[in-house]
Protein backbone atom coordinates (compact mmCIF):
# COMPACT_ATOMS: atom_id res chain seq x y z
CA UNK A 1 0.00 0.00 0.00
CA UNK A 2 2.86 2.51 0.71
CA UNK A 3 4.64 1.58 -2.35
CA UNK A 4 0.85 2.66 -4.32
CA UNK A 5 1.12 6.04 -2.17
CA UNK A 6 4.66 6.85 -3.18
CA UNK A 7 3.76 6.03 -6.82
CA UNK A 8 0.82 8.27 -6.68
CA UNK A 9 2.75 10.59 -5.52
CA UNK A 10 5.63 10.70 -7.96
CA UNK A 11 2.33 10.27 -11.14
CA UNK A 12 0.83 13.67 -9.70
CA UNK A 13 4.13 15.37 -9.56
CA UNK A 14 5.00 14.34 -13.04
CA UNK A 15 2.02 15.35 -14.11
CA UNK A 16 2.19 19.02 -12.70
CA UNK A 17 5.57 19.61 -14.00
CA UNK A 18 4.97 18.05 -17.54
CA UNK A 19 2.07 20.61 -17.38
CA UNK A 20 4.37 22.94 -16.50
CA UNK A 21 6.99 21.91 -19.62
CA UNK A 22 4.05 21.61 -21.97
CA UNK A 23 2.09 25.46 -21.13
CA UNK A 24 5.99 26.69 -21.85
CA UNK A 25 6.55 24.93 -24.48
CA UNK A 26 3.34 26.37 -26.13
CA UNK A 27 3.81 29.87 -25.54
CA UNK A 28 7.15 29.64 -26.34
CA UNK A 29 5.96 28.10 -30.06
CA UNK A 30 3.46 30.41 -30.60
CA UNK A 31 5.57 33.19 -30.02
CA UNK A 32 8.18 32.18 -32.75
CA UNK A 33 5.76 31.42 -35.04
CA UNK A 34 3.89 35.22 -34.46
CA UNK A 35 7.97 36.43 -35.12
CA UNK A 36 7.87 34.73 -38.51
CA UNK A 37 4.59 34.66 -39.85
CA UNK A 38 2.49 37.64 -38.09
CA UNK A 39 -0.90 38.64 -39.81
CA UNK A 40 -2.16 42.36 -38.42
CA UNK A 41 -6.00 42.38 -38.84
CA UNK A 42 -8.19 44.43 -36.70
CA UNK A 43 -10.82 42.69 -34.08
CA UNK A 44 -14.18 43.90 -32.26
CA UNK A 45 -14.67 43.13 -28.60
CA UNK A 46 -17.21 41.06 -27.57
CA UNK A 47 -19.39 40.19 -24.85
CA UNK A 48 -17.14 37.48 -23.04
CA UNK A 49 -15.69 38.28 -19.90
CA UNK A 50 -11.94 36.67 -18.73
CA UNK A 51 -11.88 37.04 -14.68
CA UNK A 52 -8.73 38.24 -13.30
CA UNK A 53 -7.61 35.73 -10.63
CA UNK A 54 -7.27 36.49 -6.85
CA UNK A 55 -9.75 38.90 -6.79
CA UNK A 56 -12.62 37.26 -4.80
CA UNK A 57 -14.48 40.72 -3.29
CA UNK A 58 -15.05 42.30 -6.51
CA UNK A 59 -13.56 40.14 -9.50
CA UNK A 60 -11.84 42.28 -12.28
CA UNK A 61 -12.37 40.68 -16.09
CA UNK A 62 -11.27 41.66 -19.29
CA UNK A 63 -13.01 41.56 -22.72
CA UNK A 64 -12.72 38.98 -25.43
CA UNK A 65 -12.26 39.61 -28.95
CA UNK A 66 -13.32 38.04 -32.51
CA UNK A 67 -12.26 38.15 -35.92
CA UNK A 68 -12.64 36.58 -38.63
CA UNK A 69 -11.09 35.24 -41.74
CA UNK A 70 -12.22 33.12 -44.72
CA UNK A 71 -15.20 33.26 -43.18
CA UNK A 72 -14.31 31.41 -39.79
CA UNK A 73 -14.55 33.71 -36.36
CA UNK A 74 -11.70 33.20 -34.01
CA UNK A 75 -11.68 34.62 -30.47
CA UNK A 76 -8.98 35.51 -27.29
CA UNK A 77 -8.36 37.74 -24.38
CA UNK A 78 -7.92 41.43 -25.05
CA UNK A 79 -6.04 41.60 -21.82
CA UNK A 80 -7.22 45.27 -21.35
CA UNK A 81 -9.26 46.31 -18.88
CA UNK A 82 -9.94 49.64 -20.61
CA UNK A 83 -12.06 48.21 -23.86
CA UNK A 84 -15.95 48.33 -23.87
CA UNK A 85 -17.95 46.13 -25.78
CA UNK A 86 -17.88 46.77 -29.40
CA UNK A 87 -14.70 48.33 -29.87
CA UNK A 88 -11.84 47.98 -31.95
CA UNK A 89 -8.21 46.47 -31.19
CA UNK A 90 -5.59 45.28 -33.30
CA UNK A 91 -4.01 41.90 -33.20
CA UNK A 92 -2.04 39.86 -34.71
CA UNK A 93 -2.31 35.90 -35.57
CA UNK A 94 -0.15 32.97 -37.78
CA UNK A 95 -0.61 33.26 -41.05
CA UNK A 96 -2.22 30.11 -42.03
CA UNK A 97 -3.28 28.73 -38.48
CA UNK A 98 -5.59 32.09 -36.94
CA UNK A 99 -6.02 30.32 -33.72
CA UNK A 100 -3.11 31.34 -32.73
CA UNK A 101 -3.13 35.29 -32.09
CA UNK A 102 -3.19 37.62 -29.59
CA UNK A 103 -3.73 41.52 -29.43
CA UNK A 104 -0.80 44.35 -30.02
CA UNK A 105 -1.49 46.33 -27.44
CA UNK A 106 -3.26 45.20 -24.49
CA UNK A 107 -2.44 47.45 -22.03
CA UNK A 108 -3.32 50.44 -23.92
């Protein structure tokens, strides 16, 4: 039974820090791929709030935004807390794989 414990153990810890590896990984991908093949397009804010964590009295959110191209709508976080509904950022996203943007100002 201890020898089931310990493995546990050592599984959730691998877990966390392949997590870990995996979430750097991706950003650090995505970022190298924005360097070499960045679209500018413009986006419109839309109703979809991100909260802000550690904020439980009154929880701050940003915006999302959407875009589209070839006729497929895409969405992220505007990461400004300054945007209202309906206005219009810039942002940038991978030529060839949209899904992959993210605005060029956000804390404008």
């Amino acid at each position: 039974m201890k020898k089931f414990r310990n493995g546990l153990w050592i599984f959730i810890a691998l877990g966390f820090v392949s997590y870990f590896i995996f979430k750097v990984g991706q950003r650090a991908i995505k970022e190298q791929l924005l360097i070499k093949n960045a679209q500018i397009t413009k986006a419109v804010i839309i109703d979809k709030k991100n909260y802000l964590v550690n904020d439980d009295v009154k929880p701050q959110f940003t915006y999302s935004y959407q875009f589209e191209i070839n006729g497929k709508k895409y969405t992220g976080n505007s990461h400004n807390k300054t945007v209202s509904i309906g206005d219009t950022i810039e942002i940038e996203y991978v030529k060839g794989l949209p899904s992959l943007n993210k605005p060029l100002h956000p804390n404008e």
